[in-house]
Structure formats: C-alpha cells, structure tokens
Protein backbone atom coordinates (compact mmCIF):
# COMPACT_ATOMS: atom_id res chain seq x y z
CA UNK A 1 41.21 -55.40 -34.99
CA UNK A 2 43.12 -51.94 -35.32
CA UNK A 3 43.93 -51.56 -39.02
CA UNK A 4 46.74 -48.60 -39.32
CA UNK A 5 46.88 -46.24 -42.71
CA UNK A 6 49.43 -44.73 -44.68
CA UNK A 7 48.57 -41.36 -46.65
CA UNK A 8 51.17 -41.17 -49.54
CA UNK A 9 52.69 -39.02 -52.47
CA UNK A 10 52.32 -36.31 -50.28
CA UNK A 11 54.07 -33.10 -51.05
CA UNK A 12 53.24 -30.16 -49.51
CA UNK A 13 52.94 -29.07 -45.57
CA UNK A 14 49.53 -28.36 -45.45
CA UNK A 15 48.62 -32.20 -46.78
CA UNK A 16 51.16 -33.52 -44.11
CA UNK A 17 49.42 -31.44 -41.42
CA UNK A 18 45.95 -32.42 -42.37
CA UNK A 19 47.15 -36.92 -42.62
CA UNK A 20 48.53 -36.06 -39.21
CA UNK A 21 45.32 -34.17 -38.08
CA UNK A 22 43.14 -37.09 -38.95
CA UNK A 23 45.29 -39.64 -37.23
CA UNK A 24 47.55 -41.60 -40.43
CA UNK A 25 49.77 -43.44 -38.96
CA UNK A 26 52.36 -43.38 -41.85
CA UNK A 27 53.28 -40.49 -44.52
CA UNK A 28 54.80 -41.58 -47.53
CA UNK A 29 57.32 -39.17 -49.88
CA UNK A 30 57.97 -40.64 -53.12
CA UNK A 31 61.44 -40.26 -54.49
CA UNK A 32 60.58 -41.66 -58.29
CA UNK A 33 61.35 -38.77 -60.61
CA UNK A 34 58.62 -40.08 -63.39
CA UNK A 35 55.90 -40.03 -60.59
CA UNK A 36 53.66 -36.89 -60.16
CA UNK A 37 53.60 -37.18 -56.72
CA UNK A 38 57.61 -37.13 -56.69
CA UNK A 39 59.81 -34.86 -54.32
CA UNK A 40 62.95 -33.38 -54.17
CA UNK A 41 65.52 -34.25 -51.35
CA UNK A 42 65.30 -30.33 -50.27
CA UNK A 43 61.17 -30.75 -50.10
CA UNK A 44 61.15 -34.29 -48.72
CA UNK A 45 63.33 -32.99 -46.10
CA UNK A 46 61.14 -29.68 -45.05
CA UNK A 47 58.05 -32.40 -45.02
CA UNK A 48 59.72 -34.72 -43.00
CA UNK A 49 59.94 -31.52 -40.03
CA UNK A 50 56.60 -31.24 -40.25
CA UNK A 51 56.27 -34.76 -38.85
CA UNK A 52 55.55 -35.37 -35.09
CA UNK A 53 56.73 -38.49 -32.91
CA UNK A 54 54.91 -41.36 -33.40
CA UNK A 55 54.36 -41.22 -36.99
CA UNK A 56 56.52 -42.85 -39.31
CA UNK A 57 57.75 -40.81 -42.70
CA UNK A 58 58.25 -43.89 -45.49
CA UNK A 59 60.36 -43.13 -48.50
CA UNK A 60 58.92 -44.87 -51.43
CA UNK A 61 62.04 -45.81 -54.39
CA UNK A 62 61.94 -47.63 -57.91
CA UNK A 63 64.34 -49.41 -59.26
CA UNK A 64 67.28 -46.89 -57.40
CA UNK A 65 70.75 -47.20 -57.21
CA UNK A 66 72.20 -47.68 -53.94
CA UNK A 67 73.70 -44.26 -54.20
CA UNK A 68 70.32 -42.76 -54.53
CA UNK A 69 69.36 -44.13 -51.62
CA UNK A 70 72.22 -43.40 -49.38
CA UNK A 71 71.56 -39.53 -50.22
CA UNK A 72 68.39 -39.58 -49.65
CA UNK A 73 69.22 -41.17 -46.38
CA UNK A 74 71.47 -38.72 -45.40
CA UNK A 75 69.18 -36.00 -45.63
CA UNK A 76 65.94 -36.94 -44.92
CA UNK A 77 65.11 -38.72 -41.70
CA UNK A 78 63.54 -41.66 -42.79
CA UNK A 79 61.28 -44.11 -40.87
CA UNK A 80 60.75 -46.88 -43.27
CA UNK A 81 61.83 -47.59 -47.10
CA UNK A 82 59.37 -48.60 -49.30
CA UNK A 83 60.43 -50.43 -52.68
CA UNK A 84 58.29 -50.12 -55.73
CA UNK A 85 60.49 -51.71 -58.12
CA UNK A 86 62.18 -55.17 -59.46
CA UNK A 87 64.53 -55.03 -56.50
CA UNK A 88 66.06 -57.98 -55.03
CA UNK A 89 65.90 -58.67 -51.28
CA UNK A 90 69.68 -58.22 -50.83
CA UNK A 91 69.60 -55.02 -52.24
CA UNK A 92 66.99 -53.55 -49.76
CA UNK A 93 68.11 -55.04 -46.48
CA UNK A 94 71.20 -53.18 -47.38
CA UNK A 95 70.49 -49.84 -45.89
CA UNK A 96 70.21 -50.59 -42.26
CA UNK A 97 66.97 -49.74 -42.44
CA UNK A 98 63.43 -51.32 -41.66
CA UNK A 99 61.97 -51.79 -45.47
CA UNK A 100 58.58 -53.02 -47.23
CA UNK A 101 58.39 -54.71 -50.39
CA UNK A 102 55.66 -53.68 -52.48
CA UNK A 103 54.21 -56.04 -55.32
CA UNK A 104 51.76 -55.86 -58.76
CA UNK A 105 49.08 -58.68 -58.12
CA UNK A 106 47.94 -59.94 -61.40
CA UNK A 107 47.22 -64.23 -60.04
CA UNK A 108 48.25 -64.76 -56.21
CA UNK A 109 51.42 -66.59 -57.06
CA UNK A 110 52.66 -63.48 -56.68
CA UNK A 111 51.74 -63.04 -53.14
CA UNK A 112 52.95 -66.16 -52.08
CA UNK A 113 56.33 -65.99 -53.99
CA UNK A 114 57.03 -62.71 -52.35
CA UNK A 115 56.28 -63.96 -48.97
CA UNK A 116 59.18 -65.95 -49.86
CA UNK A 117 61.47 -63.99 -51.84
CA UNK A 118 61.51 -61.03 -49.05
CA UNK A 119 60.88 -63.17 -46.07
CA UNK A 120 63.10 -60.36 -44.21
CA UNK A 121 60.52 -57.71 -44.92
CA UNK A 122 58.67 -55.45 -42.34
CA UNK A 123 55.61 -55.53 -44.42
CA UNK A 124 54.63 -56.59 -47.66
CA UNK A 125 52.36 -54.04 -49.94
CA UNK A 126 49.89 -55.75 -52.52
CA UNK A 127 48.91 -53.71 -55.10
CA UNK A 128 47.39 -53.50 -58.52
CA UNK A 129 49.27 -54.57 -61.59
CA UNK A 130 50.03 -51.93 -64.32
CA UNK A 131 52.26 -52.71 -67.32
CA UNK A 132 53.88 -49.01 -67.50
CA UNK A 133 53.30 -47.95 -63.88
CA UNK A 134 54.71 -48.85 -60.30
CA UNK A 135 51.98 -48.47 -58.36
CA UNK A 136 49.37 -45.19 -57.95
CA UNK A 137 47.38 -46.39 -60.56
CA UNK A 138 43.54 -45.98 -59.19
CA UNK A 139 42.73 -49.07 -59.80
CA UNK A 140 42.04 -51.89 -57.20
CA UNK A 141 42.56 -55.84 -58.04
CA UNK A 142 40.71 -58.70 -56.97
CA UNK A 143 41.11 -59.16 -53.35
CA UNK A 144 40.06 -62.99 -53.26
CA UNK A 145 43.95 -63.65 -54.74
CA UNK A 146 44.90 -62.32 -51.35
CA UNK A 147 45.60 -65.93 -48.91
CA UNK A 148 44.66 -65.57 -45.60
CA UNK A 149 47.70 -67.13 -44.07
CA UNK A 150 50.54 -64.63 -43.91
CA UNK A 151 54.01 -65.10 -42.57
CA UNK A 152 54.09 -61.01 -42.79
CA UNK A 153 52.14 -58.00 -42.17
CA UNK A 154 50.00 -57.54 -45.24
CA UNK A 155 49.40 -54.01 -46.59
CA UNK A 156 46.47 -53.42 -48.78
CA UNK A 157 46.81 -50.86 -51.84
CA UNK A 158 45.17 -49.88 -54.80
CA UNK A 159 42.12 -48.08 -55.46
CA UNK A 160 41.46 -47.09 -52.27
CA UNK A 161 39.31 -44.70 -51.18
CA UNK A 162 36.48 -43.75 -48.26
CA UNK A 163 33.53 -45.31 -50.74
CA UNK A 164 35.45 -48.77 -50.59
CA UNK A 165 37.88 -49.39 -47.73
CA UNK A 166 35.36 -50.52 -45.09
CA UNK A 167 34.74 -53.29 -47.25
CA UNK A 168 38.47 -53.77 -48.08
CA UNK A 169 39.13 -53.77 -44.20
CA UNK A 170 36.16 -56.58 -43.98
CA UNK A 171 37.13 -58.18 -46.49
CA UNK A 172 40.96 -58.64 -46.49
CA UNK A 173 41.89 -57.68 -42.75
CA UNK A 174 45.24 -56.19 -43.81
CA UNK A 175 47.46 -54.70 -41.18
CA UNK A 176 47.48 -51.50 -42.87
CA UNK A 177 46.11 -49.80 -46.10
CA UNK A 178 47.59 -47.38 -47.88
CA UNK A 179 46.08 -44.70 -50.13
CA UNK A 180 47.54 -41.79 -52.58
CA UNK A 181 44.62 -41.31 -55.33
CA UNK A 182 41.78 -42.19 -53.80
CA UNK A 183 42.38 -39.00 -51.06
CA UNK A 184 43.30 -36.16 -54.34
CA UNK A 185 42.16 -33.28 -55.65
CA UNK A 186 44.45 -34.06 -58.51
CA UNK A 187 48.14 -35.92 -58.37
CA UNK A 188 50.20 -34.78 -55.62
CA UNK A 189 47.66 -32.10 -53.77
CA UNK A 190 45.49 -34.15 -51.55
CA UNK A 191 42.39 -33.13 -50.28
CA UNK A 192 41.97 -32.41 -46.74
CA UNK A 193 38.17 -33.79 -46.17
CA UNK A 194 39.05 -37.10 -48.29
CA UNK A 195 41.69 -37.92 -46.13
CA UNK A 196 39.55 -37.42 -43.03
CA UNK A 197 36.52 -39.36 -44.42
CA UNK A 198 39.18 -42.07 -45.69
CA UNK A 199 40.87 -42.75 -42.20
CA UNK A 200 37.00 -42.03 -40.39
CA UNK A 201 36.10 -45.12 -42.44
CA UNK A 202 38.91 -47.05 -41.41
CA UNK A 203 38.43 -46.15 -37.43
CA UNK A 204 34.73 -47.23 -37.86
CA UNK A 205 35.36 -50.34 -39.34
CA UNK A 206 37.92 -51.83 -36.76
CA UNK A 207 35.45 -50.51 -34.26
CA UNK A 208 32.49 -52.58 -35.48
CA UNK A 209 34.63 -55.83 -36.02
C-alpha cells in the first residue's frame, strides 16, 4: 500500500524546499484570510516556482466567491483546489479544475453523505469538527466513524503528526494524509525535521504492510 502526503499552510520557500526534500507529494497554500497559515496571491505565486514536476501545489479556499477563485487562478498555477467550506458541489466543479472536498466529522453520516453530495470529487478530506474553525485545528477525531467502503479516495486529516500517523495509516488506510500542525514550529513556519520524521513514518508504514 503506498499512502501519499500532503504538507500544508505552507508559506515560506525554505518550508516548500524542505516538504519537497523529504518526498510530500502535495503542498498546500491556503488562501483563507482568517487562517494563520494564509498567503497572499503575490507569495502563493513565488511558492508555487519553487515547486518541481511531479508535485502537485493545492490551493485550499473557504466559503470564496467565484471571483476569488478565478484570481487566484489566474495567477497562481494551481494543481488541485481544495474546499474547506459549506460549498456546494456545483460551485466547485465550476473552475475546470480537479477539486477535493474537505469535511468536519462529528458521527459518520457525514462521511457517507459527502460521498454522495460530491460524488464528482477527486478526493474527499475527513477531518476534525470545530465549531469556529475550518480545519487546522490539532485535534484528531475518532477514526472508527471512518467506513471502509469508499466510492472515493479518502484523505485522512487532523491531528496528525510523526507520534501518530503509523497508526492512522494502519488503522484507516487512507489514500493520502495530510498534515499542517502536527509538522510546526508555530502556525505557518514548519519545521524542517518534523516534516522529515512525519513523511519517514509514513514510508515505513506502507513498507511494512
């Protein structure tokens, strides 16, 4: 089983260098002003360079307008869009662009209604509820609610870090995880040897399955 990994709420050059270093497979760049871990267009676009072939630069949005979208299209060479928010299906297949849906798991209804609701998705993104927050909270969720049978590729979130994704990987056999706290030295500067333990972990895992 080859599990890939997505380092996000990255914002500086030296963070991107070091995910692409240790072998992530996806970089995320949040554009959600309220978020710590947020970027400009100008900085999402001087990361994005930074980016070699063969890894995929995800823009994560909540709750944007269309218009927001388009500019940050424009500008910023996108891989993936990542949706954080209450959007509707319709309104992310709109771009012309591969997109994720990502979802706050509080019973597994949700999971299963969402497999539904954005049957069009690339991927679907579990991660933990919050009442005030869309997503990067720290904290994980209970990973039983996660059904084994999945008409999608399942990406795990939420608490992540080296000390608990083996398990995660054993446990819920996503086809990716994705991680923004759990590789930090505080929000929005990651640290270089956390991301390299984090994705080690991951690599050793598959290896052993």
């Amino acid at each position: 089983m080859s599990v890939r990994v997505k380092i996000c709420g990255l914002t500086r050059v030296e963070d991107i260098e070091a995910a692409v270093k240790a072998g992530a497979d996806a970089l995320g760049l949040v554009f959600y002003e309220p978020s710590p871990r947020s970027v400009s267009i100008v900085q999402a676009a001087e990361l994005a360079r930074h980016v070699p072939a063969f890894v995929s630069v995800v823009g994560l949005f909540v709750n944007p307008t269309k218009d927001e979208v388009r500019e940050v299209l424009d500008r910023v060479p996108l891989d993936l869009l990542q949706f954080h928010g209450d959007e509707s299906a319709e309104f992310c297949a709109q771009f012309g662009r591969r997109w994720i849906k990502a979802i706050r798991v509080r019973q597994g209804r949700e999971i299963q209604a969402a497999f539904t609701d954005y049957s069009q998705a690339s991927g679907l993104l579990v991660d933990a509820w919050d009442p005030d927050r869309f997503g990067g909270t720290g904290q994980s969720f209970n990973w039983d609610l996660i059904p084994s049978d999945r008409p999608m590729p399942l990406i795990l979130a939420g608490g992540l870090s080296s000390d608990n994704v083996s398990r995660a990987v054993e446990q819920v056999k996503p086809w990716a995880v994705d991680v923004s706290g759990g590789v930090e030295q505080s929000k929005g500067i990651k640290d270089i040897e956390k991301i390299s333990d984090f994705i080690k972990e991951v690599h050793r895992v598959c290896k052993t399955d």
